[in-house]
Protein backbone atom coordinates (compact mmCIF):
# COMPACT_ATOMS: atom_id res chain seq x y z
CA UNK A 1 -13.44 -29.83 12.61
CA UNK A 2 -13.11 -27.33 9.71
CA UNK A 3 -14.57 -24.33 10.71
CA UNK A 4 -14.53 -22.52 7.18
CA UNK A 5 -16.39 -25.78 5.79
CA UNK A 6 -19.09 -25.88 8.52
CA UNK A 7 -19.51 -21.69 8.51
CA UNK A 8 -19.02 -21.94 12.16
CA UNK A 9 -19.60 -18.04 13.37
CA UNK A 10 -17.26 -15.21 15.19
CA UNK A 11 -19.56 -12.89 17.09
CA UNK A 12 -18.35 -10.09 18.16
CA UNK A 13 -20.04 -7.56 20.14
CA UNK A 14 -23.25 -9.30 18.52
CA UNK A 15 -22.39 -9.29 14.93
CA UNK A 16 -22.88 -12.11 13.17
CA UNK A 17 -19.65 -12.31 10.53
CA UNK A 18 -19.28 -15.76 8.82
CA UNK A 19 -15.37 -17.05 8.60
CA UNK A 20 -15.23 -17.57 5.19
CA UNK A 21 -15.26 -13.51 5.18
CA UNK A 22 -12.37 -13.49 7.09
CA UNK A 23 -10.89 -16.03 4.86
CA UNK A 24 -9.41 -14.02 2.17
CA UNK A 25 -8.10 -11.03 4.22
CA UNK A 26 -6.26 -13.44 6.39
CA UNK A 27 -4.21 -15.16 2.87
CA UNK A 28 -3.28 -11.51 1.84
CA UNK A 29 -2.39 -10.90 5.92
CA UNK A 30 0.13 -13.77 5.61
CA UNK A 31 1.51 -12.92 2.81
CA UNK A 32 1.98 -9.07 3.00
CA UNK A 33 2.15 -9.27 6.84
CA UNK A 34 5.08 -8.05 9.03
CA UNK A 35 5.57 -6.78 12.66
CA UNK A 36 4.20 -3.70 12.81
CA UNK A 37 0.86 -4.52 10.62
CA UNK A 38 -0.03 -7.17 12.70
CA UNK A 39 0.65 -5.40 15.86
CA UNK A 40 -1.57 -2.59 14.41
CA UNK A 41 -4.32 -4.69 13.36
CA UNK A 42 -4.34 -6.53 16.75
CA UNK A 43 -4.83 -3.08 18.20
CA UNK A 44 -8.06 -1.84 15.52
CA UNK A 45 -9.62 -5.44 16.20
CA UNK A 46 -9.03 -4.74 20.14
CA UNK A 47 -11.43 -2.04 19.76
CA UNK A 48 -13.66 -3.32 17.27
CA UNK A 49 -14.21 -6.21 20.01
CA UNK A 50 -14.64 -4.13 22.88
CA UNK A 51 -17.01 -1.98 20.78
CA UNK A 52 -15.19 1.03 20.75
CA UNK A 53 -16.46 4.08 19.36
CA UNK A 54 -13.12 5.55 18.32
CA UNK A 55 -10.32 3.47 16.96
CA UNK A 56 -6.72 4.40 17.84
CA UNK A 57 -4.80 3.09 14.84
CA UNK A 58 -4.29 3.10 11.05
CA UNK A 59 -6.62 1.08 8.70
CA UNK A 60 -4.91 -2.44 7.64
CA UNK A 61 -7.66 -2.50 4.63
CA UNK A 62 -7.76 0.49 1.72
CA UNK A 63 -10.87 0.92 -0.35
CA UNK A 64 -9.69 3.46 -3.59
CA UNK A 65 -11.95 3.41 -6.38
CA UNK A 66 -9.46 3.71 -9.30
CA UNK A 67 -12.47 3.99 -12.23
CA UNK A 68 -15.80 6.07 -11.65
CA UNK A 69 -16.32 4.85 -15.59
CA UNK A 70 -18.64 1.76 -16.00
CA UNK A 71 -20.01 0.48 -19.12
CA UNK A 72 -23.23 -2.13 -17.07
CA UNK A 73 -26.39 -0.29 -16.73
CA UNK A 74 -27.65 -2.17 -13.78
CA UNK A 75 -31.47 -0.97 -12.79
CA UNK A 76 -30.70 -0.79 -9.13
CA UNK A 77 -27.37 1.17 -9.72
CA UNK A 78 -28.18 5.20 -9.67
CA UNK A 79 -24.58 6.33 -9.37
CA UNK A 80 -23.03 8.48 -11.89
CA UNK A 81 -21.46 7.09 -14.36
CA UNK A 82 -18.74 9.54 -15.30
CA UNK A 83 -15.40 8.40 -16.95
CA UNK A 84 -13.35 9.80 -14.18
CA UNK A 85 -9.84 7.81 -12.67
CA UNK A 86 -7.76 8.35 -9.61
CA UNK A 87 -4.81 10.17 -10.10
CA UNK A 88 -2.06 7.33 -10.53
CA UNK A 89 0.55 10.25 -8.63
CA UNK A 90 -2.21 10.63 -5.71
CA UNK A 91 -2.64 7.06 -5.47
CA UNK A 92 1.09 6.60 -4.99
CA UNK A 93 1.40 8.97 -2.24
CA UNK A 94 -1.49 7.82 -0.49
CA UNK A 95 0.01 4.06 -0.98
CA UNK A 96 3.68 5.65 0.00
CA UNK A 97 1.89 7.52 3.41
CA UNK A 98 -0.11 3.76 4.31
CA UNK A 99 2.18 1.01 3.44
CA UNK A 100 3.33 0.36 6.66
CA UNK A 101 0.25 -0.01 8.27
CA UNK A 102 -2.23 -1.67 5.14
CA UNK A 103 -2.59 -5.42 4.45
CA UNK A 104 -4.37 -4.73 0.94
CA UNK A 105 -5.79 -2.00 -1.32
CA UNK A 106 -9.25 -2.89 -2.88
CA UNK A 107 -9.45 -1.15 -6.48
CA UNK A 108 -13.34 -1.05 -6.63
CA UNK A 109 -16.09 0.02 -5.76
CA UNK A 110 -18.90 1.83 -8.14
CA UNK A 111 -16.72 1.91 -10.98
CA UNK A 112 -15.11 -0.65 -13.10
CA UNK A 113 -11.38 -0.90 -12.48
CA UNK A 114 -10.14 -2.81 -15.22
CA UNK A 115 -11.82 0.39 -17.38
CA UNK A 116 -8.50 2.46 -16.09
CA UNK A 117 -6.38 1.47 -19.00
CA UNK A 118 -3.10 2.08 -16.66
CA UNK A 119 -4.38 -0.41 -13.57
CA UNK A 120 -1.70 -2.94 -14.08
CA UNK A 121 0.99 0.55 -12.70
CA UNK A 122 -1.41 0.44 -9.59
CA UNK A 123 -0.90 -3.41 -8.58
CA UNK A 124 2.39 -3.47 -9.79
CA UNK A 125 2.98 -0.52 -7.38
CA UNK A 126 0.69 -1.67 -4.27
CA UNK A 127 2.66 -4.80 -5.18
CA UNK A 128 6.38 -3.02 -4.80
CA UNK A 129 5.27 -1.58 -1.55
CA UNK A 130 4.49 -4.66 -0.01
CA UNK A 131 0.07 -4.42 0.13
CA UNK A 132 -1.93 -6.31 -1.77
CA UNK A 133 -4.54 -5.58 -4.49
CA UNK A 134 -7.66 -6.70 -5.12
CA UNK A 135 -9.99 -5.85 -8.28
C-alpha cells in the first residue's frame, strides 16, 4: 500500500498532517542529511510528539525571506511592499552559524525571491554548505 497515494494520515498529538507534506522535506533530508542532522531532528520531532512546550535543539528547517519587494497586488495581501533584501553577508553568517544542524533554507515568504537580482549567490551558497534551498 502506498501511503503518499492513498493520503494515509500521521497524527501526532492530534494534528492532522497529511504525508505528502512530509514528502518533500524528507527528499531534501536524504540528500543534505548526515549524522548529526538526523540525530538532531530525531530529538525536535521527540518533543514535537510528546507535545513539548520547549524544544531542546536547533531548527533542521530555515525560513529567510530574501525579497520584501513584490510586484502582485493580491486583495487579501496587506503587507508592505517595500523593495527591501536580506543582507547576502548576514545571510551567510546565519547559514555559516546553522549548517550543521539545517536540512533546507526556504527563500520566501511575503516577498518575491526571484526579485533579489543576486539569489542565484544564496543557493549556490546554501548549496556549498551542504542545506538545501527552496524558492
Amino acid at each position: 500500500m502506498n501511503l503518499l497515494e492513498n493520503s494515509q494520515i500521521f497524527e501526532p498529538s492530534d494534528l492532522r498532517i497529511p504525508l505528502t507534506y512530509w514528502a518533500r522535506h524528507l527528499k531534501i533530508a536524504l540528500r543534505y542529511g548526515d549524522r548529526k542532522k538526523i540525530l538532531y531532528l530525531g530529538k525536535a520531532l521527540l518533543h514535537y510528539i510528546k507535545g513539548s512546550p520547549k524544544i531542546s535543539t536547533m531548527p533542521a528547517f530555515l525560513k529567510v525571506e530574501i525579497s520584501r519587494s513584490c510586484s502582485v497586488k493580491c486583495r487579501y495581501c496587506f503587507e508592505e511592499k517595500a523593495d527591501i533584501f536580506y543582507p547576502f553577508a548576514l545571510y551567510k553568517d546565519l547559514i555559516d552559524k546553522l549548517k550543521d544542524y539545517i536540512f533546507e533554507v526556504s527563500l520566501y515568504d511575503i516577498g518575491e525571491p526571484l526579485l533579489n537580482e543576486n539569489i542565484l549567490d544564496y543557493i549556490k551558497y546554501t548549496h556549498s554548505k551542504r542545506v538545501g534551498s527552496i524558492i
